[in-house]
Structures are given as C-alpha cells and as structure tokens.
Protein backbone atom coordinates (compact mmCIF):
# COMPACT_ATOMS: atom_id res chain seq x y z
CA UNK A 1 21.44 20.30 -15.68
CA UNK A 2 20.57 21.59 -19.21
CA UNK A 3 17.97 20.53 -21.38
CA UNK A 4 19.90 18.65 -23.67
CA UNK A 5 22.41 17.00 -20.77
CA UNK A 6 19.07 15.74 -19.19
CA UNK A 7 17.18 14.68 -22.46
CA UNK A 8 21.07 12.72 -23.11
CA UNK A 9 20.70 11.17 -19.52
CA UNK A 10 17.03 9.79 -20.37
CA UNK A 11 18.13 8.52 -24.08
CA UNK A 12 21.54 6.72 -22.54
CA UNK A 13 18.76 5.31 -19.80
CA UNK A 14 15.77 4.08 -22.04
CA UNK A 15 18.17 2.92 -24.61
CA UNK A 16 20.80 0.99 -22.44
CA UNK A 17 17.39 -1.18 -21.59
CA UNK A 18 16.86 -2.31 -24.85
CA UNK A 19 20.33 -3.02 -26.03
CA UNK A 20 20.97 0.68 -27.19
CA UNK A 21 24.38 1.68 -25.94
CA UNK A 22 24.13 5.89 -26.32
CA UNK A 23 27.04 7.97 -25.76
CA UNK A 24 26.42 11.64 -25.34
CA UNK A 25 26.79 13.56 -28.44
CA UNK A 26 30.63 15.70 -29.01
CA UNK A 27 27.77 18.80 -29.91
CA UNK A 28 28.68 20.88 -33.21
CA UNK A 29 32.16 19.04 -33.56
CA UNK A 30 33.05 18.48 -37.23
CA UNK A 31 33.81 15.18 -37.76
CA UNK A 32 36.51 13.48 -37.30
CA UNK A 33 36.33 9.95 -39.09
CA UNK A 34 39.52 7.86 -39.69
CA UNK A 35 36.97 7.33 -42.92
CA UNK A 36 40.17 5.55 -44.89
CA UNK A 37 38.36 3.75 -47.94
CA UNK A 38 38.89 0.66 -46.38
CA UNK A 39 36.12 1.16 -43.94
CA UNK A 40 32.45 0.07 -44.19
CA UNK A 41 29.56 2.57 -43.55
CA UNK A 42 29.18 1.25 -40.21
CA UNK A 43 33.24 0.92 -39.07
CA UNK A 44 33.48 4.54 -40.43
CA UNK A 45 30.05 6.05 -38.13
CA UNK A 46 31.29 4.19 -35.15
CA UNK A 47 34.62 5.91 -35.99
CA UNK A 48 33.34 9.84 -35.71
CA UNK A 49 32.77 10.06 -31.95
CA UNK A 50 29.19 11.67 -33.38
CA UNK A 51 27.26 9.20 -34.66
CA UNK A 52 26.94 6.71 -31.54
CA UNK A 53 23.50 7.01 -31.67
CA UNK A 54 22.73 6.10 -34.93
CA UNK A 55 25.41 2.93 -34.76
CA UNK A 56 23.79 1.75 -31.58
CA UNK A 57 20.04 1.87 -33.74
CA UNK A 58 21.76 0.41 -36.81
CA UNK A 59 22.83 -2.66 -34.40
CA UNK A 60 19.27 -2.78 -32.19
CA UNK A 61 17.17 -2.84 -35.43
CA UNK A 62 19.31 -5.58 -36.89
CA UNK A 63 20.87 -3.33 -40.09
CA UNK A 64 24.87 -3.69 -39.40
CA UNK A 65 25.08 -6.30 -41.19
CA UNK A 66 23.54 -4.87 -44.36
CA UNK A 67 25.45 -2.00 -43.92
CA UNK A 68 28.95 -3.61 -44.12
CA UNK A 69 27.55 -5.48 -47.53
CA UNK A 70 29.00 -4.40 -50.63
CA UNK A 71 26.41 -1.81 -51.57
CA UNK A 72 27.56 0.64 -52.38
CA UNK A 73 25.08 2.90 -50.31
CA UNK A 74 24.49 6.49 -49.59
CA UNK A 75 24.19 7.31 -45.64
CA UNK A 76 22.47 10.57 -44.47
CA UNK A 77 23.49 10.12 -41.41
CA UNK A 78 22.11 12.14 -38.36
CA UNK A 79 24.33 12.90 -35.86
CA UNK A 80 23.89 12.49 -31.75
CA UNK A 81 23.18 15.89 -31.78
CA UNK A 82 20.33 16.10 -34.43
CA UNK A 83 18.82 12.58 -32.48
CA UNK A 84 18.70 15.07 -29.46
CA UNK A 85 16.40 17.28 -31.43
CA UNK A 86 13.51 14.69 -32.10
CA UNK A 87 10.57 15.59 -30.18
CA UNK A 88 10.26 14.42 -26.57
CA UNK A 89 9.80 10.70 -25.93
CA UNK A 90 10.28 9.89 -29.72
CA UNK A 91 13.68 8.31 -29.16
CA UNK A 92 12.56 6.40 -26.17
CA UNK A 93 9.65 5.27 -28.49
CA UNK A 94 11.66 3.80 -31.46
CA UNK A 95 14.19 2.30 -29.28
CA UNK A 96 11.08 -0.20 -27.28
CA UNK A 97 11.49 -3.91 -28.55
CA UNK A 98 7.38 -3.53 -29.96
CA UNK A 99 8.86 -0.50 -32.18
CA UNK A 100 11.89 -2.52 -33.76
CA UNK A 101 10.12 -2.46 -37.57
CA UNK A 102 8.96 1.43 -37.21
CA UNK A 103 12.84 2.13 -36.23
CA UNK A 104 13.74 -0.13 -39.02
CA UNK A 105 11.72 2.13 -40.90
CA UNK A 106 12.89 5.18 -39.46
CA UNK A 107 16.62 4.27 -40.37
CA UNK A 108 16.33 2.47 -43.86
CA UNK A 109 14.33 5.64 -44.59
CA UNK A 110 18.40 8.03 -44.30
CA UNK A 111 20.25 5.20 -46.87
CA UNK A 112 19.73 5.79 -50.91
CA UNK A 113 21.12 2.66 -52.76
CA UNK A 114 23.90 3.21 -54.65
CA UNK A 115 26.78 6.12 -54.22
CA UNK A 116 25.37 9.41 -54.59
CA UNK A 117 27.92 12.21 -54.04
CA UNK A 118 27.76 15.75 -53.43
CA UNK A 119 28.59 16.56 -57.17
CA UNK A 120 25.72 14.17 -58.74
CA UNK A 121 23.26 15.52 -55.69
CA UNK A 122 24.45 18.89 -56.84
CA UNK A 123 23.95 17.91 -60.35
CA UNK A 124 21.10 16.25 -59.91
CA UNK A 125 19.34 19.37 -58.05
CA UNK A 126 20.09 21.22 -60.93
CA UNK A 127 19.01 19.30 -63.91
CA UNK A 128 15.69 19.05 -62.13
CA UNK A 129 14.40 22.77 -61.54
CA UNK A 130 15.99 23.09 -58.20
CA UNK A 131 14.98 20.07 -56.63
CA UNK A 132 15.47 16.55 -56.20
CA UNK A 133 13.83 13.15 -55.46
CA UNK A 134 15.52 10.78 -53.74
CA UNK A 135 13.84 6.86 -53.45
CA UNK A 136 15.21 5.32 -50.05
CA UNK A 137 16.00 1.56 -49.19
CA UNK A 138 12.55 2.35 -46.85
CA UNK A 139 10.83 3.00 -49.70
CA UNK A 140 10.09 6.30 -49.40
CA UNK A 141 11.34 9.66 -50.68
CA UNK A 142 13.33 12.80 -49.61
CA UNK A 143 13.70 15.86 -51.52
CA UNK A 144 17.00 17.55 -51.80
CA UNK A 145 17.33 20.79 -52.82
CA UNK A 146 19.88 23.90 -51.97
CA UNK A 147 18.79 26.62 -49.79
CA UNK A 148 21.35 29.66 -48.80
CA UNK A 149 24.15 27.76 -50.82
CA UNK A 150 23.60 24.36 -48.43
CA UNK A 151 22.40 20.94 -49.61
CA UNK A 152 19.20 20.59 -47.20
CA UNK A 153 16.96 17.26 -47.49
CA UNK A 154 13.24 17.27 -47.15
CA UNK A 155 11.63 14.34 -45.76
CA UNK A 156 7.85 13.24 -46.29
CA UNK A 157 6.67 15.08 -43.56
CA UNK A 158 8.52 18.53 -44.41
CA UNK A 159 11.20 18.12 -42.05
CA UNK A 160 14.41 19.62 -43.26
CA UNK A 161 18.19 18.85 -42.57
CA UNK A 162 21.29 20.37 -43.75
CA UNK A 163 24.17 18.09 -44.96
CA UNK A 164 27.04 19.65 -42.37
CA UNK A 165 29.79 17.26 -43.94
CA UNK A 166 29.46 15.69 -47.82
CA UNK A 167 31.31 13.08 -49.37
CA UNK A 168 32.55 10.89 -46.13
CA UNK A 169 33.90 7.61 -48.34
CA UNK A 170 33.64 4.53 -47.60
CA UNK A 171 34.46 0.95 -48.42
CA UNK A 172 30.67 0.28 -49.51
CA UNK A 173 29.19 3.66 -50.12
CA UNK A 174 29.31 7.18 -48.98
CA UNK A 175 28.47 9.21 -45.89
CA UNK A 176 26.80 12.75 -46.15
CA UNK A 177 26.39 14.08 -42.13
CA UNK A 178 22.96 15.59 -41.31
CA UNK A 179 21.91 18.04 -38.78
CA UNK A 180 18.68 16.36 -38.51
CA UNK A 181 16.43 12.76 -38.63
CA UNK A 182 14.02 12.11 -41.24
CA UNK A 183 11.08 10.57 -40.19
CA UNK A 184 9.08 8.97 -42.86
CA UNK A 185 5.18 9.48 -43.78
C-alpha cells in the first residue's frame, strides 16, 4: 500500500469518528463540477468528486450553512489531494471535537468575502507591484501573486498553492481550486 493510499485509509478512519465522512481523493483529475449558477459554494464542492474532504470539514466545523448564504464569497478551495499533503497527523488533529474552532479557523482562513475572479486577482496582482493582499473571513491574510505564469497564494506561514482551476461560479460566490491548504499564523 502506498503512502498516500495508507495516509487516505487513516484520514477516512480518524475522520469517520468525528462525523467526517472522507472519500479518497480522484488524484490530479481536473474537475468536473456540474457548477451550473444555480448552485451554492457548498452544492457545487460536493459536486467535483475532489473536494470531499473539504465538504465533510465545512459540515464538522458547522460552516455549510454560511456557505449556502447569499455571500457572494470567494472559495480557495483545496482539493482531497492537497489535504493529503498536510503534514502527518495534522488532519487527524483538526478533525478531534477539542480542535473544532482551530479547524474553523483553518477553513474560514481559504474564503475572501465577496467575488473575486481570476481577472480582478489578475488585476489586482498587477496594480500592486506584483503582489497581492487578500483579508479572509478568518481574519487573516494571503498573498497572491503569479509565479511561472500561475496564480499561486501565500499564506501567513509561507506556504504556497497554485490555483489549478479559476473562476468555478456559483450561486453565492466563486470557486478558485488549490493544490494546497493554507494554514493560518
């Protein structure tokens, strides 16, 4: 068994215990949304086949319902894949009931309020120098910035992710896939 198969296996495992429903990731597949306009942010993740992970934390930490309001909001959303990534034991961590505010925190810290496309990213990255500063619904920042012609995000802590899919509409907001999980300061 692989690295990642057996990392999935663990995940499912500590994350079926606390409500968590994971669904092993579909790897590097592009997605595949029925993301019709008419979809919320959360109908339209649950839709991908990729984002099962995320969903399932969205519904643990209580945020599905705020995601389906109006908004609009801007998702960077990480896919099963990029959750596989997070060091060893950090999953498990955030999904215990004692860590329900810190993965609160973790996933507030990926939406942006309002609708912030890939053209006003782009544009906003350029009237800035190169770079620029995102406020969260967490509170915190990310940095967004274009590196070998790719948007990539910077979190707090200097992680970086590359947007893999821009511009996913939605009823309430926009979707912008990630190949990785910010993790706030």
């Amino acid at each position: 068994m692989t690295r990642k198969n057996t990392l999935t296996a663990v995940v499912a495992a500590a994350l079926a215990t606390t409500g968590f429903v994971a669904v092993p990731a579909l790897a590097d597949n592009h997605m595949e949304a029925k993301a019709e306009a008419e979809a919320n942010i959360v109908a339209t993740a649950e839709s991908t086949g990729m984002h099962n992970t995320l969903v399932s934390a969205v519904k643990a930490a209580g945020l599905a319902e705020t995601l389906t309001a109006p908004g609009p909001f801007t998702v960077f959303a990480p896919t099963d894949a990029a959750f596989l990534e997070l060091p060893e034991g950090t999953l498990q961590s955030l999904a215990q009931p004692e860590n329900k505010e810190k993965l609160t925190s973790v996933l507030t810290y990926h939406a942006v309020t309002g609708k912030v496309t890939a053209d006003s990213l782009t544009k906003m990255i350029e009237d800035n120098g190169g770079k620029a500063t995102l406020t969260t619904v967490q509170g915190g920042t990310l940095t967004a910035m274009v590196e070998d012609g790719n948007v990539v995000i910077m979190d707090a802590k200097g992680g970086k992710a590359t947007v893999t899919k821009a511009d996913v509409m939605t009823s309430n907001g926009v979707i912008h896939v990630t190949d990785g999980v910010f993790m706030p300061a």
